[in-house]
Protein backbone atom coordinates (compact mmCIF):
# COMPACT_ATOMS: atom_id res chain seq x y z
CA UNK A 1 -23.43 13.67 42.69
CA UNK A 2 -21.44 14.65 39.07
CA UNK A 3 -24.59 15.39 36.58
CA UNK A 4 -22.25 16.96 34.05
CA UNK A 5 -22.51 15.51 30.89
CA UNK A 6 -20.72 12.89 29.41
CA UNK A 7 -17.60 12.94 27.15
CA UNK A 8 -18.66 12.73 23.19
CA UNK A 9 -15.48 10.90 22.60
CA UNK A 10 -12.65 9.66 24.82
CA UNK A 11 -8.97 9.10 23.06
CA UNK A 12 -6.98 6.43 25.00
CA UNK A 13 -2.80 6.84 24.29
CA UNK A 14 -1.06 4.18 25.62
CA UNK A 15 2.65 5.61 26.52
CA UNK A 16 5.77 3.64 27.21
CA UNK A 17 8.50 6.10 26.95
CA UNK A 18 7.71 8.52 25.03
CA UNK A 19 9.01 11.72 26.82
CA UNK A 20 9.69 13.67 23.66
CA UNK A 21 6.66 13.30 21.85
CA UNK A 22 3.43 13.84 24.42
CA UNK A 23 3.48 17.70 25.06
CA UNK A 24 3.46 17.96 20.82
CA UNK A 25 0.84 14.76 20.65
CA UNK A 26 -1.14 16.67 23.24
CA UNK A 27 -0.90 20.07 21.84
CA UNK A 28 -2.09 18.35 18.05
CA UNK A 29 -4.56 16.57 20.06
CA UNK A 30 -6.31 18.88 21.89
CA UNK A 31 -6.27 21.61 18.63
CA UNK A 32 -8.45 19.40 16.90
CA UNK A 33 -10.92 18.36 19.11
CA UNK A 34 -11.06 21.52 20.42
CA UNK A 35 -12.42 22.75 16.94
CA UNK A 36 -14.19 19.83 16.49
CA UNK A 37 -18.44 21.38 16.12
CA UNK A 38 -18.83 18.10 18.51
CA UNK A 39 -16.82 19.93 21.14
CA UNK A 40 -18.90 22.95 20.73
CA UNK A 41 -21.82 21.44 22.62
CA UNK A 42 -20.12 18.39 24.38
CA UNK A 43 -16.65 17.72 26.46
CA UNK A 44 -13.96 15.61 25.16
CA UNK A 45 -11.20 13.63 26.93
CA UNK A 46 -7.93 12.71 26.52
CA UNK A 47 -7.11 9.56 28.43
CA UNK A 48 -3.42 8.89 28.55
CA UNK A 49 -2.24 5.73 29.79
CA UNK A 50 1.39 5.48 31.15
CA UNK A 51 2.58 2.08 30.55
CA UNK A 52 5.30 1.31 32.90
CA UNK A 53 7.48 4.05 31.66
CA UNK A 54 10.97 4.75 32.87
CA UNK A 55 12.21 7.63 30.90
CA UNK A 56 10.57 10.45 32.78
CA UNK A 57 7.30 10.09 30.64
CA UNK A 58 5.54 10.07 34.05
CA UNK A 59 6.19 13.76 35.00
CA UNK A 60 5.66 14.92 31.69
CA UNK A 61 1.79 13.53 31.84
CA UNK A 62 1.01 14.79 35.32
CA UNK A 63 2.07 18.09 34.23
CA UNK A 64 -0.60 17.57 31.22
CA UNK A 65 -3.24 16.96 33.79
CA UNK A 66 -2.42 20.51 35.84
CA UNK A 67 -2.88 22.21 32.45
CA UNK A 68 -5.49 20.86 30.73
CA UNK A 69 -9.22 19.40 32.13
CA UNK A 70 -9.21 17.44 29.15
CA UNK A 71 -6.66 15.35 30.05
CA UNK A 72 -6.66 12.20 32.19
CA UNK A 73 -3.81 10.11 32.83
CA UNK A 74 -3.73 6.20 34.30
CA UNK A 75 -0.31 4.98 35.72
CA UNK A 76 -0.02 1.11 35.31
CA UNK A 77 2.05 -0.32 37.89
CA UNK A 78 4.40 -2.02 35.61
CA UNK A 79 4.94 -2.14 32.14
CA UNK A 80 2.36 -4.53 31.32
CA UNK A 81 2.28 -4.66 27.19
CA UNK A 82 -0.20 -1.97 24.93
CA UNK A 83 -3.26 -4.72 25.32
CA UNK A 84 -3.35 -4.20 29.13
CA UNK A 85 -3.17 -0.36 28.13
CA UNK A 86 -5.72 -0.23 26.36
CA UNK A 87 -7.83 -2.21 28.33
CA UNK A 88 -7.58 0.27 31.16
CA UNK A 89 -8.14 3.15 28.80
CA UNK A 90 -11.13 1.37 27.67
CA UNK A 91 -12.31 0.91 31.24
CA UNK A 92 -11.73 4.70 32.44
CA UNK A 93 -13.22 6.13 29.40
CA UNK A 94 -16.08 8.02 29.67
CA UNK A 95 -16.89 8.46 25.57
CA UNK A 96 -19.63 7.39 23.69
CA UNK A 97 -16.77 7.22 21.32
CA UNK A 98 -13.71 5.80 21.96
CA UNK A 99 -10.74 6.63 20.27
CA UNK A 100 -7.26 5.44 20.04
CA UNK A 101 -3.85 6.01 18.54
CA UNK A 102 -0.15 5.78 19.40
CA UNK A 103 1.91 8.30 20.75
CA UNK A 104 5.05 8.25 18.97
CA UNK A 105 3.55 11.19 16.65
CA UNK A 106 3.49 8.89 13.49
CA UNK A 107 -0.13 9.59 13.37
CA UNK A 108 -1.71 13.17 12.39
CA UNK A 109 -4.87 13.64 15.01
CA UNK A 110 -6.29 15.70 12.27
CA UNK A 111 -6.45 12.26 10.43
CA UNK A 112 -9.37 11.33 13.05
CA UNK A 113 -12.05 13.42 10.54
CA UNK A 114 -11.65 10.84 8.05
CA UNK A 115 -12.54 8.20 10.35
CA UNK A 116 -15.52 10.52 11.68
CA UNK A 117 -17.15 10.69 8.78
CA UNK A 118 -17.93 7.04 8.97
CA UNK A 119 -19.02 6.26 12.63
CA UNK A 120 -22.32 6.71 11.92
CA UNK A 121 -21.98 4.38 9.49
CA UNK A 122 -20.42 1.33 10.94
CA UNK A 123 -19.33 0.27 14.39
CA UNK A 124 -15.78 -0.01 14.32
CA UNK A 125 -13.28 2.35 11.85
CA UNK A 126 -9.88 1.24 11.38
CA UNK A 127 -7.42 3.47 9.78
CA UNK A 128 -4.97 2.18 7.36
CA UNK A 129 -1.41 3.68 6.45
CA UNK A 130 -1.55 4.79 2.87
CA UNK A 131 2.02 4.97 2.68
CA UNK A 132 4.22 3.36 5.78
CA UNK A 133 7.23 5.28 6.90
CA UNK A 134 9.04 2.19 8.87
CA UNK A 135 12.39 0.53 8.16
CA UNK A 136 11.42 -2.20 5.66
CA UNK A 137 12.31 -5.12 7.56
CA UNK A 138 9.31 -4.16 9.80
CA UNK A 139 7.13 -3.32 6.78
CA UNK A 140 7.98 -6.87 5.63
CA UNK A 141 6.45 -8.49 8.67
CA UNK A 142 3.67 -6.15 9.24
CA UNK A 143 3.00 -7.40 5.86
CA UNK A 144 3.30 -10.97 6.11
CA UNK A 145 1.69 -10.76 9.26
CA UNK A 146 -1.40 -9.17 7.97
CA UNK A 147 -1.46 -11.83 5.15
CA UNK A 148 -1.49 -14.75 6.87
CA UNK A 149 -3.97 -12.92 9.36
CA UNK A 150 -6.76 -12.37 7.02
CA UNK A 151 -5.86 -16.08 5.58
CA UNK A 152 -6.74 -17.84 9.18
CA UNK A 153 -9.47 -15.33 10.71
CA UNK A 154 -10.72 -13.32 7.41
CA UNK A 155 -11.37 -9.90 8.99
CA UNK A 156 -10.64 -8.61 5.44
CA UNK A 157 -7.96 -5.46 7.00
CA UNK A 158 -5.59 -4.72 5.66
CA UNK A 159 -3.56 -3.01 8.33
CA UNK A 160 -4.53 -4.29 12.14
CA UNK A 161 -1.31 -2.58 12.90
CA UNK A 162 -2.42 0.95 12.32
CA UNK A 163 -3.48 1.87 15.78
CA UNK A 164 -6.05 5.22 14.28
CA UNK A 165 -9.30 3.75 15.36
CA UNK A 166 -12.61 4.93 16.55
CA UNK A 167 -15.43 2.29 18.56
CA UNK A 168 -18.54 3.12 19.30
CA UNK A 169 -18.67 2.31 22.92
CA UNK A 170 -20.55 -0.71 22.23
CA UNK A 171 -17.65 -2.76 21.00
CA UNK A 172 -14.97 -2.11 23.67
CA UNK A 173 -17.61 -3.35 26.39
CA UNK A 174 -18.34 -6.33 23.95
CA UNK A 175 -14.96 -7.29 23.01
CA UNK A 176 -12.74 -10.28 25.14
CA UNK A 177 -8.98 -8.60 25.86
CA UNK A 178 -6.49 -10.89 26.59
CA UNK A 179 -2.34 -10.30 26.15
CA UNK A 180 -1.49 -9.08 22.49
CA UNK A 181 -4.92 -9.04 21.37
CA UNK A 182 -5.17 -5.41 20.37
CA UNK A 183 -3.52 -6.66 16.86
CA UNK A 184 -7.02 -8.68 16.35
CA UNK A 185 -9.83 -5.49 17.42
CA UNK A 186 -11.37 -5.86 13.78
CA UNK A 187 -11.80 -9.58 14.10
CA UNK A 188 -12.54 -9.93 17.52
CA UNK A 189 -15.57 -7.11 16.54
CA UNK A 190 -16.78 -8.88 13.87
CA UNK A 191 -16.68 -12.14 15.97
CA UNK A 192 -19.90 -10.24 17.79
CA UNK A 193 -21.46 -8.67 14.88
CA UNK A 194 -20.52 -4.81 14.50
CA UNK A 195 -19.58 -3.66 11.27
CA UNK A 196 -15.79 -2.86 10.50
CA UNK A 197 -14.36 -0.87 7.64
CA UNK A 198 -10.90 0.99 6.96
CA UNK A 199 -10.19 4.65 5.43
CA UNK A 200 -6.55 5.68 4.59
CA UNK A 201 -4.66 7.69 6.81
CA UNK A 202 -0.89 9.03 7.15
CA UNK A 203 2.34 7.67 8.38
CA UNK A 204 4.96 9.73 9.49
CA UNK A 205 8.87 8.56 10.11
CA UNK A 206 9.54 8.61 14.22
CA UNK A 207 11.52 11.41 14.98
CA UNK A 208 12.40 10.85 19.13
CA UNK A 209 12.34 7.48 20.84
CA UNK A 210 12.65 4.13 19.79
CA UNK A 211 9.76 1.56 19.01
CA UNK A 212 8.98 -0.76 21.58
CA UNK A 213 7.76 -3.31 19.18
CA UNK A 214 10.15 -5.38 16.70
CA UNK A 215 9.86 -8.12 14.46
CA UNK A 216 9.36 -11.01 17.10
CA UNK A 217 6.57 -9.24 18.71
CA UNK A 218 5.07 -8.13 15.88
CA UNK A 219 4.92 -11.32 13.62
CA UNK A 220 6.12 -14.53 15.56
CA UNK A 221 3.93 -13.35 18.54
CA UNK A 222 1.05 -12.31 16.40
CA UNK A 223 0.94 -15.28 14.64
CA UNK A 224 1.17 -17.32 18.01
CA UNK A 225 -1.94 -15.53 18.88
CA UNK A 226 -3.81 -16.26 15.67
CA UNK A 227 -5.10 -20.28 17.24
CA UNK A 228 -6.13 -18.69 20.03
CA UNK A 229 -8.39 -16.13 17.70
CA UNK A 230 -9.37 -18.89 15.89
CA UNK A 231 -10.38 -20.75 18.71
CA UNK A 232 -12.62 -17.83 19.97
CA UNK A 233 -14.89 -17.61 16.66
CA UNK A 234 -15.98 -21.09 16.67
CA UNK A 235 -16.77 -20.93 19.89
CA UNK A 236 -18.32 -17.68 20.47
CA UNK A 237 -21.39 -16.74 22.09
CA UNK A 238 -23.46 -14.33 19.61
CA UNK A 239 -27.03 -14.39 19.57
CA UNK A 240 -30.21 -12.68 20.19
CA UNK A 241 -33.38 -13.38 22.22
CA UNK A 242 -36.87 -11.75 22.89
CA UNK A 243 -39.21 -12.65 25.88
CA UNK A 244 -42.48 -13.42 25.68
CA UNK A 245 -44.79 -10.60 27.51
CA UNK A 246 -47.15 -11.87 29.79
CA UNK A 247 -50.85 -11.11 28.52
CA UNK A 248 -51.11 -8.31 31.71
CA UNK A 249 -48.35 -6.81 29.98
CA UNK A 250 -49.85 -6.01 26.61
CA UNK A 251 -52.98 -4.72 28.56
């Protein structure tokens, strides 16, 4: 039987062709948890999730695995959309943290201290793009998207997009995942109770690949998906009990 101690954080990368960019994500990656003082006492993990890739991104993460007992990867069977990817980073993760980001290297890994800071504080930390590097017609509808957003559910975030996040372990098991919810993580954690709050983080221009997400998946979809968001906080089961203890019990 494995006694080794668990993971003190687990970072889930969903990857749909990204060839280019992993070995560099990997390398930024594991610098920085590697000089992490959490690491100095406890293992980390890097759980990569291939998403259906067809541009050779598959080799490229296996080879990870032979080099590095950090990393894990998951092969989906098809390319099944970055909800599904998370959800089976989620379930493979080992972390008392959880961690997650994309890996087109728009993101600097380094920006996870910010976030660290707070996850003692509150249950969910969201990192939000101080200054987006994206063409504008996607800034536009990240924007509008993110307005009308906080109009129907009120999560009060202002960038759901940003995918720089750390859960405490907690939440993932808590949270309902359906298609395209990952754009809803801060509502969908409030709908059960844990605290949410954002810190600003950087935004880099994509150098290699293209992004897999464009204006009608990011706003028409989104905004699809807001009734059915809506639908789940009036109806959601949150509450919490105590049982009575038999008078043998208190003897």
């Amino acid at each position: 039987m494995n006694t080794s101690p668990l993971p003190w954080v687990s970072v889930v990368i969903p990857i749909k062709d990204e060839r280019d960019n992993i070995p560099l994500l990997a390398s930024q990656l594991l610098t920085f948890f590697e000089g992490r003082p959490e690491s100095a006492t406890a293992s980390f993990e890097l759980v990569f999730v291939d998403d259906g890739s067809t541009d050779g991104s598959e080799a490229v993460l296996d080879e990870l695995v032979q080099q590095s007992d950090a990393v894990r990867v998951i092969h989906l069977d098809k390319n099944h959309g970055q909800t599904a990817a998370f959800d089976a980073g989620f379930r493979q993760a080992k972390g008392e943290l959880i961690a997650t980001m994309d890996g087109d290297l728009q993101y600097d890994p380094a920006d996870f201290a910010k976030l660290l800071v707070m996850v003692n504080q509150v249950d969910l930390v969201c990192g939000r793009r101080a200054a987006r590097h994206d063409n504008m017609v996607r800034r536009w509808s990240s924007r509008i998207a993110n307005q009308v957003r906080n109009w129907v559910v009120h999560d009060g975030i202002a960038d759901t997009g940003c995918s720089l996040k750390i859960f405490r372990r907690a939440v993932v098991e808590r949270m309902p995942l359906f298609k395209n919810m990952h754009r809803f993580f801060p509502a969908l954690a409030q709908m059960y109770g844990f605290t949410v709050t954002e810190v600003p983080v950087q935004h880099f221009p994509r150098t290699h690949g293209l992004s897999k997400y464009g204006v009608g998946n990011r706003l028409f979809v989104g905004l699809y998906d807001l009734f059915a968001v809506r639908w789940m906080q009036k109806r959601c089961l949150n509450y919490t009990m105590r049982e009575s203890q038999h008078p043998k019990s208190q003897s």
